[in-house]
Structure formats: structure tokens, C-alpha cells
N, C-alpha and C. Protein backbone atom coordinates (compact mmCIF):
# COMPACT_ATOMS: atom_id res chain seq x y z
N UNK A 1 136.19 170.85 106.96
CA UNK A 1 136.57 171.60 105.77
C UNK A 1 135.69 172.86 105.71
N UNK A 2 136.51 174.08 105.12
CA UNK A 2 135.59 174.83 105.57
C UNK A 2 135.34 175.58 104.11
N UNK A 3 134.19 176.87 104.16
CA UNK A 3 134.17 177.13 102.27
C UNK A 3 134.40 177.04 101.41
N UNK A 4 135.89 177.99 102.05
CA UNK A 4 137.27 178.39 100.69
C UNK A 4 137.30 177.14 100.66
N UNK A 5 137.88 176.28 100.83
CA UNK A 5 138.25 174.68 100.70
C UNK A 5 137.53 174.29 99.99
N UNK A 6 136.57 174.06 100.05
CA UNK A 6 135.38 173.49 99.45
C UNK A 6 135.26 173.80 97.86
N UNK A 7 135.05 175.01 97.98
CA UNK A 7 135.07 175.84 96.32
C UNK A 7 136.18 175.93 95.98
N UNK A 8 137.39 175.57 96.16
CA UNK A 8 139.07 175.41 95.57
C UNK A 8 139.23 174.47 95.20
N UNK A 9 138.52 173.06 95.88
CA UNK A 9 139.13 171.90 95.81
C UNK A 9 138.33 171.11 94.47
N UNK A 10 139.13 170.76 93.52
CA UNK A 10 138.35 170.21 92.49
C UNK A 10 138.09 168.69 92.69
N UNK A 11 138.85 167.77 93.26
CA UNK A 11 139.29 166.57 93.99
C UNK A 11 137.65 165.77 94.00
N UNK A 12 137.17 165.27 93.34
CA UNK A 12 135.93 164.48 94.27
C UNK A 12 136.26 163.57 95.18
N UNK A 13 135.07 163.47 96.64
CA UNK A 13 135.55 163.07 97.62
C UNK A 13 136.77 161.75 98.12
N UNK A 14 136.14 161.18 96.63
CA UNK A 14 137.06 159.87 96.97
C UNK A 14 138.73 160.10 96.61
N UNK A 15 138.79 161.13 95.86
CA UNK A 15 140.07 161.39 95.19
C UNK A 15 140.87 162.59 96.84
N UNK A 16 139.99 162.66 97.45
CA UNK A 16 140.28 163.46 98.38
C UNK A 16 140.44 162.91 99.94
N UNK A 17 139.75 161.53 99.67
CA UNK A 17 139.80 160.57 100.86
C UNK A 17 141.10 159.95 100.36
N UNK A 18 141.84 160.23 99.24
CA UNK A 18 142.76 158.86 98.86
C UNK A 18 143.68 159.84 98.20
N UNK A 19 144.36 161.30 98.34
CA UNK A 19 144.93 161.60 97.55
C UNK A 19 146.10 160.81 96.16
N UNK A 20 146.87 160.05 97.38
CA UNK A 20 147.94 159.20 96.39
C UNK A 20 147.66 158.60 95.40
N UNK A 21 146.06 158.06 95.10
CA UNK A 21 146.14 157.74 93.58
C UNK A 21 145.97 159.29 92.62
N UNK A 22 145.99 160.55 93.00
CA UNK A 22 146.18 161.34 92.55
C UNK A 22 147.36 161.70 91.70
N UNK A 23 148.50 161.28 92.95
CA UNK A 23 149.66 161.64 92.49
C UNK A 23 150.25 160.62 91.96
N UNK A 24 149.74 159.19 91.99
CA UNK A 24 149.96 157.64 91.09
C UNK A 24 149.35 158.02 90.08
N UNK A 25 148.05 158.75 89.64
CA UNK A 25 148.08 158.84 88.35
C UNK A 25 148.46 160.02 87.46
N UNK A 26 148.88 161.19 88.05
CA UNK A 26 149.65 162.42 87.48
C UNK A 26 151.30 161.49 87.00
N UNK A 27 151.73 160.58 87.88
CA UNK A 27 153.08 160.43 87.68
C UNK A 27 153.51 159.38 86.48
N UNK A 28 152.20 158.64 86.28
CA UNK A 28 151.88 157.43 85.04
C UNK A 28 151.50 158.16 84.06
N UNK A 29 151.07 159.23 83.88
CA UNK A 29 150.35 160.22 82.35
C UNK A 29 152.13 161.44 82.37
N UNK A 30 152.75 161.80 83.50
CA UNK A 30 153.86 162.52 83.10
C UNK A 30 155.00 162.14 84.31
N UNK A 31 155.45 161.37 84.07
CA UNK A 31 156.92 161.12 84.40
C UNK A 31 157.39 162.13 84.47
N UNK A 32 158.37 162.26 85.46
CA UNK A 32 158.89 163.66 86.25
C UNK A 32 159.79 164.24 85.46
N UNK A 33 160.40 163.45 84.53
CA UNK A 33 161.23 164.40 83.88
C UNK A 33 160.28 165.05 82.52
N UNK A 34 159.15 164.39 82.42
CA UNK A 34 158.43 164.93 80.95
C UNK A 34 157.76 166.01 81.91
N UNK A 35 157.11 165.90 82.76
CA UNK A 35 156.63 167.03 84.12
C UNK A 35 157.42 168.23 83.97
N UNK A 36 158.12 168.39 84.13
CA UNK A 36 159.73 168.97 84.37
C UNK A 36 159.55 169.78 83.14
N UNK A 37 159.82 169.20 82.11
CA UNK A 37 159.80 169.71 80.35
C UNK A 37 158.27 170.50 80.15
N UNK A 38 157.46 169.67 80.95
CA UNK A 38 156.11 170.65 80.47
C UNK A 38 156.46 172.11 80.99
N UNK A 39 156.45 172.20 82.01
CA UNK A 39 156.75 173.09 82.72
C UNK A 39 157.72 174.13 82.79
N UNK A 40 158.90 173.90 82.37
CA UNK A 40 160.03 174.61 81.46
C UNK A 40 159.36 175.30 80.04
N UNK A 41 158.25 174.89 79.67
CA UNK A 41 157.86 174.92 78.11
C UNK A 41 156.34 175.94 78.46
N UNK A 42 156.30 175.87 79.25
CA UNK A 42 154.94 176.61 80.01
C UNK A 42 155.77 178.06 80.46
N UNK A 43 156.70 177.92 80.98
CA UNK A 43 157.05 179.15 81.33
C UNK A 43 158.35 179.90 80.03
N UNK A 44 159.01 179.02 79.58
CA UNK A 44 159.42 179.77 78.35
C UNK A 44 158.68 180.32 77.63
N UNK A 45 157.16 180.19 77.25
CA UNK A 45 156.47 180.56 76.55
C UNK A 45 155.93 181.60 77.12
N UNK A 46 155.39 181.50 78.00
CA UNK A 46 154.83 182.80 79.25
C UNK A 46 155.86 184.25 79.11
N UNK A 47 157.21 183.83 79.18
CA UNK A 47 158.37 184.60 79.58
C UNK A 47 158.99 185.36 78.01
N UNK A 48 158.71 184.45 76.80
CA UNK A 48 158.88 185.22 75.53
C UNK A 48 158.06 185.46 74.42
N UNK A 49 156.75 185.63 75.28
CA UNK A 49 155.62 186.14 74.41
C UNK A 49 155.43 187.28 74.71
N UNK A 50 154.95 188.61 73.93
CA UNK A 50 154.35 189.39 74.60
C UNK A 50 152.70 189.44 74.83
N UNK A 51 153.29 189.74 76.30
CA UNK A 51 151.91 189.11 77.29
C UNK A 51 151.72 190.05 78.43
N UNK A 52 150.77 190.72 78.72
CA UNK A 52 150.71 191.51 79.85
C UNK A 52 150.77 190.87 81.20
N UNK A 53 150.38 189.57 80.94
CA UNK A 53 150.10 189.28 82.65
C UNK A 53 152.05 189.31 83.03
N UNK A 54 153.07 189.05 82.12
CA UNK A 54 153.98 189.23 82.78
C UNK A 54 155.08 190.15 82.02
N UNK A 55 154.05 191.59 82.27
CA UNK A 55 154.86 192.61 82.02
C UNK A 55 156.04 193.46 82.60
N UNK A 56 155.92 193.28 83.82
CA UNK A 56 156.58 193.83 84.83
C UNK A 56 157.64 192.86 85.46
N UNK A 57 159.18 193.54 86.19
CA UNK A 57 159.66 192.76 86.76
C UNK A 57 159.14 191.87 87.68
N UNK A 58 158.54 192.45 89.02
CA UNK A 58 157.68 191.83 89.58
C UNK A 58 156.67 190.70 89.36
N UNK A 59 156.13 190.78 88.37
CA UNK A 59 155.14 189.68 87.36
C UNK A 59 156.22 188.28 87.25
N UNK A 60 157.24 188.53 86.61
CA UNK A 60 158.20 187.60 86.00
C UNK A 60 158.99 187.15 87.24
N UNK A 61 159.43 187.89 88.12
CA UNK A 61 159.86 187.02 89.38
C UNK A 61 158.43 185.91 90.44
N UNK A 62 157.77 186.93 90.03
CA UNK A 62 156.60 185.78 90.37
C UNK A 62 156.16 184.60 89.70
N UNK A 63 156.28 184.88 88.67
CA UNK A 63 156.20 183.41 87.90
C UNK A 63 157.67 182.46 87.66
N UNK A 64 158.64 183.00 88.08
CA UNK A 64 159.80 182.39 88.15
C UNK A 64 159.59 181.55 89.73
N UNK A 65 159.62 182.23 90.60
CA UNK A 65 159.66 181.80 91.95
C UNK A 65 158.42 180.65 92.19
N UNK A 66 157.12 180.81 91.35
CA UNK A 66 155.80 179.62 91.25
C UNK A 66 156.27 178.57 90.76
N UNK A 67 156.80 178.91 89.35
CA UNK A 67 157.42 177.19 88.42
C UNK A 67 158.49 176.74 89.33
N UNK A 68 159.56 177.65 89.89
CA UNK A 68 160.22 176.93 91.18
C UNK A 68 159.85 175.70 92.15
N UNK A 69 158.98 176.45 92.74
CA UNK A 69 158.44 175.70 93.82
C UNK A 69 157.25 174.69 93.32
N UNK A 70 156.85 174.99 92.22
CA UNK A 70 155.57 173.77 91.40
C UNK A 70 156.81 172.89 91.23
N UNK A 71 158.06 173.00 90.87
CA UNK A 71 158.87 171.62 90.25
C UNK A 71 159.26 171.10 91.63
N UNK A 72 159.35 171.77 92.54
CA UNK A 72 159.58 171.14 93.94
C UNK A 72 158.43 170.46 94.60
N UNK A 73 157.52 170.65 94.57
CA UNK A 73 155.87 170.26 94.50
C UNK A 73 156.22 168.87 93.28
N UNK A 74 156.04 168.85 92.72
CA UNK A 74 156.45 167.45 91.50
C UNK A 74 157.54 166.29 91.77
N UNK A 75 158.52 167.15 92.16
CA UNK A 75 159.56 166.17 93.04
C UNK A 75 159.04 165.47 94.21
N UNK A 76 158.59 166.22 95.05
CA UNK A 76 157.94 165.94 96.49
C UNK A 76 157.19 164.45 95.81
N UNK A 77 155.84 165.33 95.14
CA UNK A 77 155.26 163.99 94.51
C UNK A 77 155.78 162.67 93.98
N UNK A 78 156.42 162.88 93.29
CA UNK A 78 157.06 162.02 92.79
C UNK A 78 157.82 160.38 93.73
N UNK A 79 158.40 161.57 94.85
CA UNK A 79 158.73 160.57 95.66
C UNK A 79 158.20 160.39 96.71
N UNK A 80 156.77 160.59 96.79
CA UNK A 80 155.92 160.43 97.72
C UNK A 80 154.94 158.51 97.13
N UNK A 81 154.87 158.69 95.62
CA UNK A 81 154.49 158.02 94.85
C UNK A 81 155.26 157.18 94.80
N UNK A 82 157.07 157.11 94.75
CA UNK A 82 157.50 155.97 94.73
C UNK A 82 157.81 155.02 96.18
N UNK A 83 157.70 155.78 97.10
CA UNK A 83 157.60 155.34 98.68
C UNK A 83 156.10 154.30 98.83
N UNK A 84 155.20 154.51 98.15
CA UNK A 84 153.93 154.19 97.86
C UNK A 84 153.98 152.86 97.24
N UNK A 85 154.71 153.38 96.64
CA UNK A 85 154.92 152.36 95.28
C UNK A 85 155.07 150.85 96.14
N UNK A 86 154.49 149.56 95.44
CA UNK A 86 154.93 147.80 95.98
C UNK A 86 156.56 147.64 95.71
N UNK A 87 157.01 147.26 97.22
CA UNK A 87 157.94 146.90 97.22
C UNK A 87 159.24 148.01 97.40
N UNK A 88 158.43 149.46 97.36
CA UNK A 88 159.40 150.43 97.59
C UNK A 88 160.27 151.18 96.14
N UNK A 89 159.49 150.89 95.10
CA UNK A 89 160.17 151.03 93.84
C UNK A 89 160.46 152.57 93.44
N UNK A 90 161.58 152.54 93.91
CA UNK A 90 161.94 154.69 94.18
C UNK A 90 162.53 154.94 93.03
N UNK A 91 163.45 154.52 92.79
CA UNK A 91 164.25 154.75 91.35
C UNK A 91 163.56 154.21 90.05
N UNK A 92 162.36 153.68 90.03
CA UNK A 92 162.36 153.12 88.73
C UNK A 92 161.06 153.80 87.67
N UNK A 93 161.71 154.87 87.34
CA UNK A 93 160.65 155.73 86.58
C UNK A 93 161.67 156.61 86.11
């Protein structure tokens, strides 16, 4: 691991030797569809406030195209967590 890594990663080691209880316990505090809603509610708010950080077109396609790919990032998780899951339990959340 090298610097940047180091100083990015908030993870303590064991959470970093073991990511999946990471994403076992992000998915037990927000279920993917309440995930989903945060996140819709994070960027509606971002998008109809006035706010400089997303003043510009450019600004707002960038934060459109991030919450994109963060809800694809959440999905991923999600079913990375239920593959994990005893017994294979994919659908039941």
C-alpha cells in the first residue's frame, strides 16, 4: 500500500483485511432501497439549493454522473453482500 492509500483510506486494518463486513454492515443500517432514497435526497437538495459548488453546467453533470455510478457502487454492494450472505440469501432484503 502505498501513501495516497494510506491517507484516503479511513478503513482500520481489520475492516480492510475483511472488507465485506463493511458492506454487511452499510447494508443492515441502509437497505438498498432506503440507500437509493438517501441519495436521491442528497442530490435533490444539492441540485435545488442555491449553492456554488454546483453552479455551472459542468458542476451539475458531475454530480449527476457521481450519484450515478455511487448507486451502481450500492447495487454492486449489495449483491456482493447477498452472495456472502448463509445459504446464498440474494433476494431477501
Amino acid at each position: 500500500m502505498d501513501f495516497m492509500e494510506k491517507n484516503y483510506l479511513r478503513l482500520p486494518l481489520e475492516q480492510q483485511q475483511n472488507p465485506e463486513t463493511v458492506l454487511n454492515c452499510f447494508n443492515k443500517v441502509y437497505p438498498l432501497q432506503d440507500a437509493k432514497r438517501q441519495l436521491a435526497d442528497c442530490l435533490e437538495v444539492a441540485l435545488s439549493t442555491d449553492n456554488d459548488l454546483y453552479g455551472s453546467p459542468e458542476d451539475r453533470a458531475n454530480l449527476l454522473r457521481f450519484c450515478h455510478l455511487l448507486e451502481e457502487l450500492m447495487e454492486a454492494c449489495w449483491i456482493i453482500d447477498k452472495q456472502n450472505a448463509p445459504h446464498g440469501n440474494y433476494y431477501s432484503s
